[in-house]
PDB file of N, CA and C in Angstrom:
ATOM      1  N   UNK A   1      -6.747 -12.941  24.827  1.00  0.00           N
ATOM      2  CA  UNK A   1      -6.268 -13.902  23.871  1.00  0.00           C
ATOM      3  C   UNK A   1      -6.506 -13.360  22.466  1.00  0.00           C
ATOM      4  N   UNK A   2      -5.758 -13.685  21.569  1.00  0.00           N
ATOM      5  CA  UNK A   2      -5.763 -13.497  20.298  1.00  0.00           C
ATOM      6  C   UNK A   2      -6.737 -13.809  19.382  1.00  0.00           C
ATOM      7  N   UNK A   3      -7.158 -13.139  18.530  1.00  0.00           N
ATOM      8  CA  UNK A   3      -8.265 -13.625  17.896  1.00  0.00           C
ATOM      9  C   UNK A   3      -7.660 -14.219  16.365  1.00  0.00           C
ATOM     10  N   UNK A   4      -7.915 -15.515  15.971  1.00  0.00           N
ATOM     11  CA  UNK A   4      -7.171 -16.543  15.074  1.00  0.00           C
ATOM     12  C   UNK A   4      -8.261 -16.077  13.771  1.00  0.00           C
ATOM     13  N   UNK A   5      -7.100 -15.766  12.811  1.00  0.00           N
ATOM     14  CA  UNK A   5      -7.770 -15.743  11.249  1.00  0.00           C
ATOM     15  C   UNK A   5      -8.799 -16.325  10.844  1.00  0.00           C
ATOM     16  N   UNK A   6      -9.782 -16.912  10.572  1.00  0.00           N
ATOM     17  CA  UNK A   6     -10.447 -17.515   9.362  1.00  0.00           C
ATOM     18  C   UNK A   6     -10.015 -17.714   8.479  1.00  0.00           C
ATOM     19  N   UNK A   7     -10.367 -18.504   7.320  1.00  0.00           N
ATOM     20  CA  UNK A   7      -9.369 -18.925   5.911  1.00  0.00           C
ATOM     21  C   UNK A   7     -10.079 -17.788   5.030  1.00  0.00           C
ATOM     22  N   UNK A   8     -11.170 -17.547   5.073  1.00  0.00           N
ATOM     23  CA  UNK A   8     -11.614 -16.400   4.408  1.00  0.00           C
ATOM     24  C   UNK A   8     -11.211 -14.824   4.185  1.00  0.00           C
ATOM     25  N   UNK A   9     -10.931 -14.540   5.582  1.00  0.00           N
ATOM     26  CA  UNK A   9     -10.294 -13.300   6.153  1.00  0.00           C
ATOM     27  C   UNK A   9      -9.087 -13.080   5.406  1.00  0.00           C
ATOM     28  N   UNK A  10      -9.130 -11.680   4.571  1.00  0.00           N
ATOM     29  CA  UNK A  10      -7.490 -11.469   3.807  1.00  0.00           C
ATOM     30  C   UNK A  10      -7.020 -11.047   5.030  1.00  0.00           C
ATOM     31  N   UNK A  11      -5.352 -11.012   4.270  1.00  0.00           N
ATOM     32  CA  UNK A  11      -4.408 -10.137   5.385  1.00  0.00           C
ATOM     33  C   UNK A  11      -4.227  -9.198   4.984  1.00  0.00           C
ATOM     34  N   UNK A  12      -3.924  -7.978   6.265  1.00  0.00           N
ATOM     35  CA  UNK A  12      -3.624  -6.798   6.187  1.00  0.00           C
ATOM     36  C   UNK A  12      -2.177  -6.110   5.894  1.00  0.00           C
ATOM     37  N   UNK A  13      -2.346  -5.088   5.180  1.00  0.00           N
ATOM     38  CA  UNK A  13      -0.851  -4.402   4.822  1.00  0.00           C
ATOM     39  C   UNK A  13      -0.846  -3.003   5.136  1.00  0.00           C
ATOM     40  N   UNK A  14       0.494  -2.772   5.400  1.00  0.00           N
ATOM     41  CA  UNK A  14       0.508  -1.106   5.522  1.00  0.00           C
ATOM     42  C   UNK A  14       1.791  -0.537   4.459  1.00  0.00           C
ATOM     43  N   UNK A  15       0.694   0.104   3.569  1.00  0.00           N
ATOM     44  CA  UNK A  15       1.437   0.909   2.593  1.00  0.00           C
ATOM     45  C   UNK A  15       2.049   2.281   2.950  1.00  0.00           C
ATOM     46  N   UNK A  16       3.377   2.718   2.841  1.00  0.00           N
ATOM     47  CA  UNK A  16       3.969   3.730   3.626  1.00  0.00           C
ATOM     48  C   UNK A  16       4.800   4.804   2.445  1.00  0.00           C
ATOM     49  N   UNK A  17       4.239   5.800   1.770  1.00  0.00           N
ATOM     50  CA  UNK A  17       4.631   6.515   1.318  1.00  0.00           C
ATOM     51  C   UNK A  17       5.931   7.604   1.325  1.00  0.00           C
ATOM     52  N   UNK A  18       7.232   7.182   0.936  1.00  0.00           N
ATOM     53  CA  UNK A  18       8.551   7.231   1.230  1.00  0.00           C
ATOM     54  C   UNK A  18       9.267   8.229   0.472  1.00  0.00           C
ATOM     55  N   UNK A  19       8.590   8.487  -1.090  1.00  0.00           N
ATOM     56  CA  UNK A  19       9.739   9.402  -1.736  1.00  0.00           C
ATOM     57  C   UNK A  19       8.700   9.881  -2.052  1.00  0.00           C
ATOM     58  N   UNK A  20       8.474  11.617  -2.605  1.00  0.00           N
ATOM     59  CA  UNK A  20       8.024  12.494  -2.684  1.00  0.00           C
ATOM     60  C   UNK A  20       7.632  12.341  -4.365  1.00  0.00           C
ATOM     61  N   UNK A  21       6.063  12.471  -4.907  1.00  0.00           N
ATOM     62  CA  UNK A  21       5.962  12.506  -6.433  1.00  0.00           C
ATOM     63  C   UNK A  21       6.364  13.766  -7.560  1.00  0.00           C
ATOM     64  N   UNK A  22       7.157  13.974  -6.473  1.00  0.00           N
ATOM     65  CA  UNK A  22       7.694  15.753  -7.828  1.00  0.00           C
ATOM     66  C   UNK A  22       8.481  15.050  -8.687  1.00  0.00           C
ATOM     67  N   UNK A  23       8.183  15.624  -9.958  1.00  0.00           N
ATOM     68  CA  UNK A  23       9.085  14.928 -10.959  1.00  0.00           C
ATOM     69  C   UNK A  23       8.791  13.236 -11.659  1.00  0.00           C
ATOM     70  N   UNK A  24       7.467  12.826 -11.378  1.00  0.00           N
ATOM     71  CA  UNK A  24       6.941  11.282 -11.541  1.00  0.00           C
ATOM     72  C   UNK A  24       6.361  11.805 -12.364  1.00  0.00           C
ATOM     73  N   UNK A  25       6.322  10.670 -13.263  1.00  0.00           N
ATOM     74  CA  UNK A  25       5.258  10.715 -14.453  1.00  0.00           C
ATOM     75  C   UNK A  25       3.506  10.309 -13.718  1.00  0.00           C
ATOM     76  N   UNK A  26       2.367  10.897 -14.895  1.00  0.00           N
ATOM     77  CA  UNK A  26       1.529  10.695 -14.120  1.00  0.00           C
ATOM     78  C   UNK A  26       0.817   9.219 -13.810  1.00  0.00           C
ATOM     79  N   UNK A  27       1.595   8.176 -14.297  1.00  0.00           N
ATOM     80  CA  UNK A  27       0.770   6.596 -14.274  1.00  0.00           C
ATOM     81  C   UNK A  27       0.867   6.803 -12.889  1.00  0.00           C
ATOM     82  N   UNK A  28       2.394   7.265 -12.216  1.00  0.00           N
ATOM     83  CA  UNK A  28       2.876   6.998 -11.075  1.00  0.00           C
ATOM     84  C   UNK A  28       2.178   7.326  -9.826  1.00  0.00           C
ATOM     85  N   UNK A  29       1.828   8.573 -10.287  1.00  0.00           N
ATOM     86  CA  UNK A  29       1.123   9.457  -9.476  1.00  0.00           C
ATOM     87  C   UNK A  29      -0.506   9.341  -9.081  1.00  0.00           C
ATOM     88  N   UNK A  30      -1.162   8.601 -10.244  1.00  0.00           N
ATOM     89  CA  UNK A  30      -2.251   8.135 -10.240  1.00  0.00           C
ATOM     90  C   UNK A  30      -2.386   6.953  -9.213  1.00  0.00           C
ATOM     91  N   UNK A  31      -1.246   6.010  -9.490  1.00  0.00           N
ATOM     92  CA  UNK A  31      -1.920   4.886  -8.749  1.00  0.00           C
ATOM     93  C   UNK A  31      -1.250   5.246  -7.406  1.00  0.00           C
ATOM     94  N   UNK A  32      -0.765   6.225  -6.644  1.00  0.00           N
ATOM     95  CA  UNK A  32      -0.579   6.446  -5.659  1.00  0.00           C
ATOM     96  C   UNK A  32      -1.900   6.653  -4.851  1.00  0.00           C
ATOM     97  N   UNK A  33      -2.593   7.729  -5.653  1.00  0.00           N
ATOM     98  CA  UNK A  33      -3.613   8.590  -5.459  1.00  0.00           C
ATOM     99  C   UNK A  33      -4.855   7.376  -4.732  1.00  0.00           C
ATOM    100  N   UNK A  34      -4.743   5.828  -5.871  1.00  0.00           N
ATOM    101  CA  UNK A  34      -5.530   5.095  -5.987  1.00  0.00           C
ATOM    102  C   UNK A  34      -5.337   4.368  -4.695  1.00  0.00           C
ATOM    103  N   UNK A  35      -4.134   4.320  -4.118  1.00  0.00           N
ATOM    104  CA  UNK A  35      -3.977   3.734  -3.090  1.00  0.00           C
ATOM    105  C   UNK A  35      -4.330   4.440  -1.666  1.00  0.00           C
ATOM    106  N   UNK A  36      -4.809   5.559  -2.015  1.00  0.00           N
ATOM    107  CA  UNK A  36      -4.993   6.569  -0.664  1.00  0.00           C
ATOM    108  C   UNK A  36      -3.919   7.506  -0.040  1.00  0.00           C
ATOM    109  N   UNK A  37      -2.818   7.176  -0.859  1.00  0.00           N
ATOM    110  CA  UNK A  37      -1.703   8.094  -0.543  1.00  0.00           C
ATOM    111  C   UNK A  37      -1.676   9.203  -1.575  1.00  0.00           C
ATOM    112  N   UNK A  38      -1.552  10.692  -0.154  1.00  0.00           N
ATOM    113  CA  UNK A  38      -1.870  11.754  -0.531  1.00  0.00           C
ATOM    114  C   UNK A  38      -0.779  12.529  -0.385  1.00  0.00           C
ATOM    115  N   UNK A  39      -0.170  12.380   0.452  1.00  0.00           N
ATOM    116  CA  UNK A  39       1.684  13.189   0.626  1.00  0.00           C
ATOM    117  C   UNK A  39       2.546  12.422   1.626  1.00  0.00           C
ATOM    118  N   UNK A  40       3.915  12.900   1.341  1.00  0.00           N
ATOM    119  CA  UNK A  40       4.960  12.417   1.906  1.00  0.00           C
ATOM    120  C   UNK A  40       4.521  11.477   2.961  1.00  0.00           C
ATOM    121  N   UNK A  41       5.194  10.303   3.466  1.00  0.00           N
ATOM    122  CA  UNK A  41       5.485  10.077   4.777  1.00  0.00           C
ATOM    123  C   UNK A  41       4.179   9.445   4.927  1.00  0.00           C
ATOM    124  N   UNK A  42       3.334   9.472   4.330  1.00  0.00           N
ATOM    125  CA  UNK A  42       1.620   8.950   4.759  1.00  0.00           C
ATOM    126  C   UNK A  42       1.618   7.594   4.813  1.00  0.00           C
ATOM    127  N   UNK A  43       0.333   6.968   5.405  1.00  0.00           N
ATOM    128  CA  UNK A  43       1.107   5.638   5.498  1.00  0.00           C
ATOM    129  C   UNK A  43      -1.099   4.891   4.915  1.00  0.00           C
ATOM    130  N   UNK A  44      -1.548   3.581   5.162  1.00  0.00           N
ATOM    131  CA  UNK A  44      -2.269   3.437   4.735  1.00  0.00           C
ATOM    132  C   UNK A  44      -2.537   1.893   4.882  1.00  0.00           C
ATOM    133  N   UNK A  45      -3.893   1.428   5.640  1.00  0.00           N
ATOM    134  CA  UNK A  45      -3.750   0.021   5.402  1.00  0.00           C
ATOM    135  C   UNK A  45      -4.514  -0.476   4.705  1.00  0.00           C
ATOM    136  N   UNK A  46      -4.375  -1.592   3.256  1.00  0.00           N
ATOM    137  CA  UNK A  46      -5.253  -2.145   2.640  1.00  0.00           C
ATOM    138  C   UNK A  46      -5.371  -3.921   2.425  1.00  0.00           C
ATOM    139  N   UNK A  47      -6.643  -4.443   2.597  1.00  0.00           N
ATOM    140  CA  UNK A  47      -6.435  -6.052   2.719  1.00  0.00           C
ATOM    141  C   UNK A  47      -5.022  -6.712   1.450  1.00  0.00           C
ATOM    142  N   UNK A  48      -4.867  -7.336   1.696  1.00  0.00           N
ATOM    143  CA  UNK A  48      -3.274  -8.080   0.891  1.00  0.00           C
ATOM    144  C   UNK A  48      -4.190  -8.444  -0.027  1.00  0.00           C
ATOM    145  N   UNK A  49      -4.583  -7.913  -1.471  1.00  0.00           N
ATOM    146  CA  UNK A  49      -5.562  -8.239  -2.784  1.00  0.00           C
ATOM    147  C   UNK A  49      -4.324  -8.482  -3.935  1.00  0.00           C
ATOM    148  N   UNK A  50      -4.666  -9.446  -4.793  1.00  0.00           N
ATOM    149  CA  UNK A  50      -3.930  -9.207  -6.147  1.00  0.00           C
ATOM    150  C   UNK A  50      -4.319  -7.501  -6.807  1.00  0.00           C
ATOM    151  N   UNK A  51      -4.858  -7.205  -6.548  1.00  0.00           N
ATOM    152  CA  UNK A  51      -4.990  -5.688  -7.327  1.00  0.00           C
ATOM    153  C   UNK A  51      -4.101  -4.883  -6.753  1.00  0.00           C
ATOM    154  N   UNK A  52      -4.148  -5.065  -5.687  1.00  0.00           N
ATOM    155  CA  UNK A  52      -3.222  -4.111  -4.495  1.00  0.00           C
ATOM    156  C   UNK A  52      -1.604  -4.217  -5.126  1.00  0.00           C
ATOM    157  N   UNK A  53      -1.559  -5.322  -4.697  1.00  0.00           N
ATOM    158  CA  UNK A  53      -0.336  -6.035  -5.565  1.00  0.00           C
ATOM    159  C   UNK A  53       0.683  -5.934  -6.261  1.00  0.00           C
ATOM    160  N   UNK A  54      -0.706  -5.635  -7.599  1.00  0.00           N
ATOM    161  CA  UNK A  54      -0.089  -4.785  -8.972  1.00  0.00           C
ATOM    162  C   UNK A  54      -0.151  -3.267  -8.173  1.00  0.00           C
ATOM    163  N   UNK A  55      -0.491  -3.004  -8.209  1.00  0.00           N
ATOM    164  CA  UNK A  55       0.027  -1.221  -7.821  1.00  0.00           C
ATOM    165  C   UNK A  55       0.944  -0.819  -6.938  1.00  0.00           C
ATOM    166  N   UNK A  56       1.397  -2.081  -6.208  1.00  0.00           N
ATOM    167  CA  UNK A  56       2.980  -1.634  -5.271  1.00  0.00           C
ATOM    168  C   UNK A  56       3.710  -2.419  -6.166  1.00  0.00           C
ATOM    169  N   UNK A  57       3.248  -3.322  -6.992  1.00  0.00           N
ATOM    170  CA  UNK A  57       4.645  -3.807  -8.094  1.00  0.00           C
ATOM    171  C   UNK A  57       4.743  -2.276  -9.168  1.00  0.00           C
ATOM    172  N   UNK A  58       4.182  -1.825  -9.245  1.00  0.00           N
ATOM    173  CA  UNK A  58       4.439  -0.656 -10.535  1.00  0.00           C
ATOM    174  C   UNK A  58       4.840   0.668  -9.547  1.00  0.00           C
ATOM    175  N   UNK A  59       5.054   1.005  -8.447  1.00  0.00           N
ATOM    176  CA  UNK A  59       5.690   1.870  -7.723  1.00  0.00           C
ATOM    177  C   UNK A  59       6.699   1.951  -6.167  1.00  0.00           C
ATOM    178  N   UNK A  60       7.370   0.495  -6.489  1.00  0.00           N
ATOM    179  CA  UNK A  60       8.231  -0.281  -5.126  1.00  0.00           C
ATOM    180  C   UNK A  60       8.841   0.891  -4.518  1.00  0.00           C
ATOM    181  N   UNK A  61       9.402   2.133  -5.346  1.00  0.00           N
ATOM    182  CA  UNK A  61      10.640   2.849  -5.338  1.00  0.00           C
ATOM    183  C   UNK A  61      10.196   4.072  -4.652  1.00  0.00           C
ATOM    184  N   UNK A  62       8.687   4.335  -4.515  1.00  0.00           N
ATOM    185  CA  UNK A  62       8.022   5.270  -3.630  1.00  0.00           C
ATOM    186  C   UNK A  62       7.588   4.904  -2.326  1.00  0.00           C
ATOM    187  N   UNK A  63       7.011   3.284  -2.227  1.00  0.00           N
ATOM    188  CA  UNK A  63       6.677   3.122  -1.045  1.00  0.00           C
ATOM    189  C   UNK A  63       7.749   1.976  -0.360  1.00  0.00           C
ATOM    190  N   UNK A  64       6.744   2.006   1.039  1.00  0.00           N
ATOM    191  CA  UNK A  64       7.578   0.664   2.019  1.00  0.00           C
ATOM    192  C   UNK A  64       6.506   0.312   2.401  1.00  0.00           C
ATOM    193  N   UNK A  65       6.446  -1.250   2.366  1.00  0.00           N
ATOM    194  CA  UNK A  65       5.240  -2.599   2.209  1.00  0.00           C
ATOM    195  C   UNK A  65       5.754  -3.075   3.725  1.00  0.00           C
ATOM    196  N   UNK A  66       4.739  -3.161   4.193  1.00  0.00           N
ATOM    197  CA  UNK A  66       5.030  -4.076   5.875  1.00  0.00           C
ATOM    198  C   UNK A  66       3.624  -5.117   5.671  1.00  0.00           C
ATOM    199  N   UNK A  67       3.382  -6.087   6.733  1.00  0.00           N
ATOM    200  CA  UNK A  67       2.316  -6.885   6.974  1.00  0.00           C
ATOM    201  C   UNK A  67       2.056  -6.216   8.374  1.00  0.00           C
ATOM    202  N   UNK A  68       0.802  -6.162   8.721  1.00  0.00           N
ATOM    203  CA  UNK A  68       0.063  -5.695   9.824  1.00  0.00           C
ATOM    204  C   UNK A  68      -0.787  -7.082  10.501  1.00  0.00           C
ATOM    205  N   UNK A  69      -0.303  -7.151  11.929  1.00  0.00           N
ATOM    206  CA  UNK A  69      -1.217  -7.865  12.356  1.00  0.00           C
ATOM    207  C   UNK A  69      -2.242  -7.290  12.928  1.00  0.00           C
ATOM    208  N   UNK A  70      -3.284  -7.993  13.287  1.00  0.00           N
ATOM    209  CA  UNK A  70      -4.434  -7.597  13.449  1.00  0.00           C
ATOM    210  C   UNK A  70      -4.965  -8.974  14.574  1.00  0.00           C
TER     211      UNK A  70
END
């Protein structure tokens, strides 16, 4: 059986690194870095945070955002 959230418990995401940073300026490249993505194709899971947030709102066009269950 499934094990049911808590209200406390964030949710999980998987950040998926899609277009290649050659040619990005470096804000871009930084907050990639910040997110744990290190090259192409990499992928990465971090709790669903407002901080998180902002850093896939300032680079939509590199990655792909899924929800992960758990």
């Amino acid at each position: 059986m499934a094990r049911k959230k808590s209200a406390g418990e964030p949710r999980k995401i998987e950040i998926r690194q899609v277009r290649s940073v050659s040619g990005r300026p470096e804000p871009q490249r930084r907050t990639l870095r910040a997110l744990g993505l290190t090259r192409n194709q990499t992928s990465v899971i971090h709790d669903d945070t407002p901080a998180i947030r902002g850093m896939i709102k300032q680079i939509p066009h590199l990655i792909a955002v899924r929800e992960v269950e758990e």
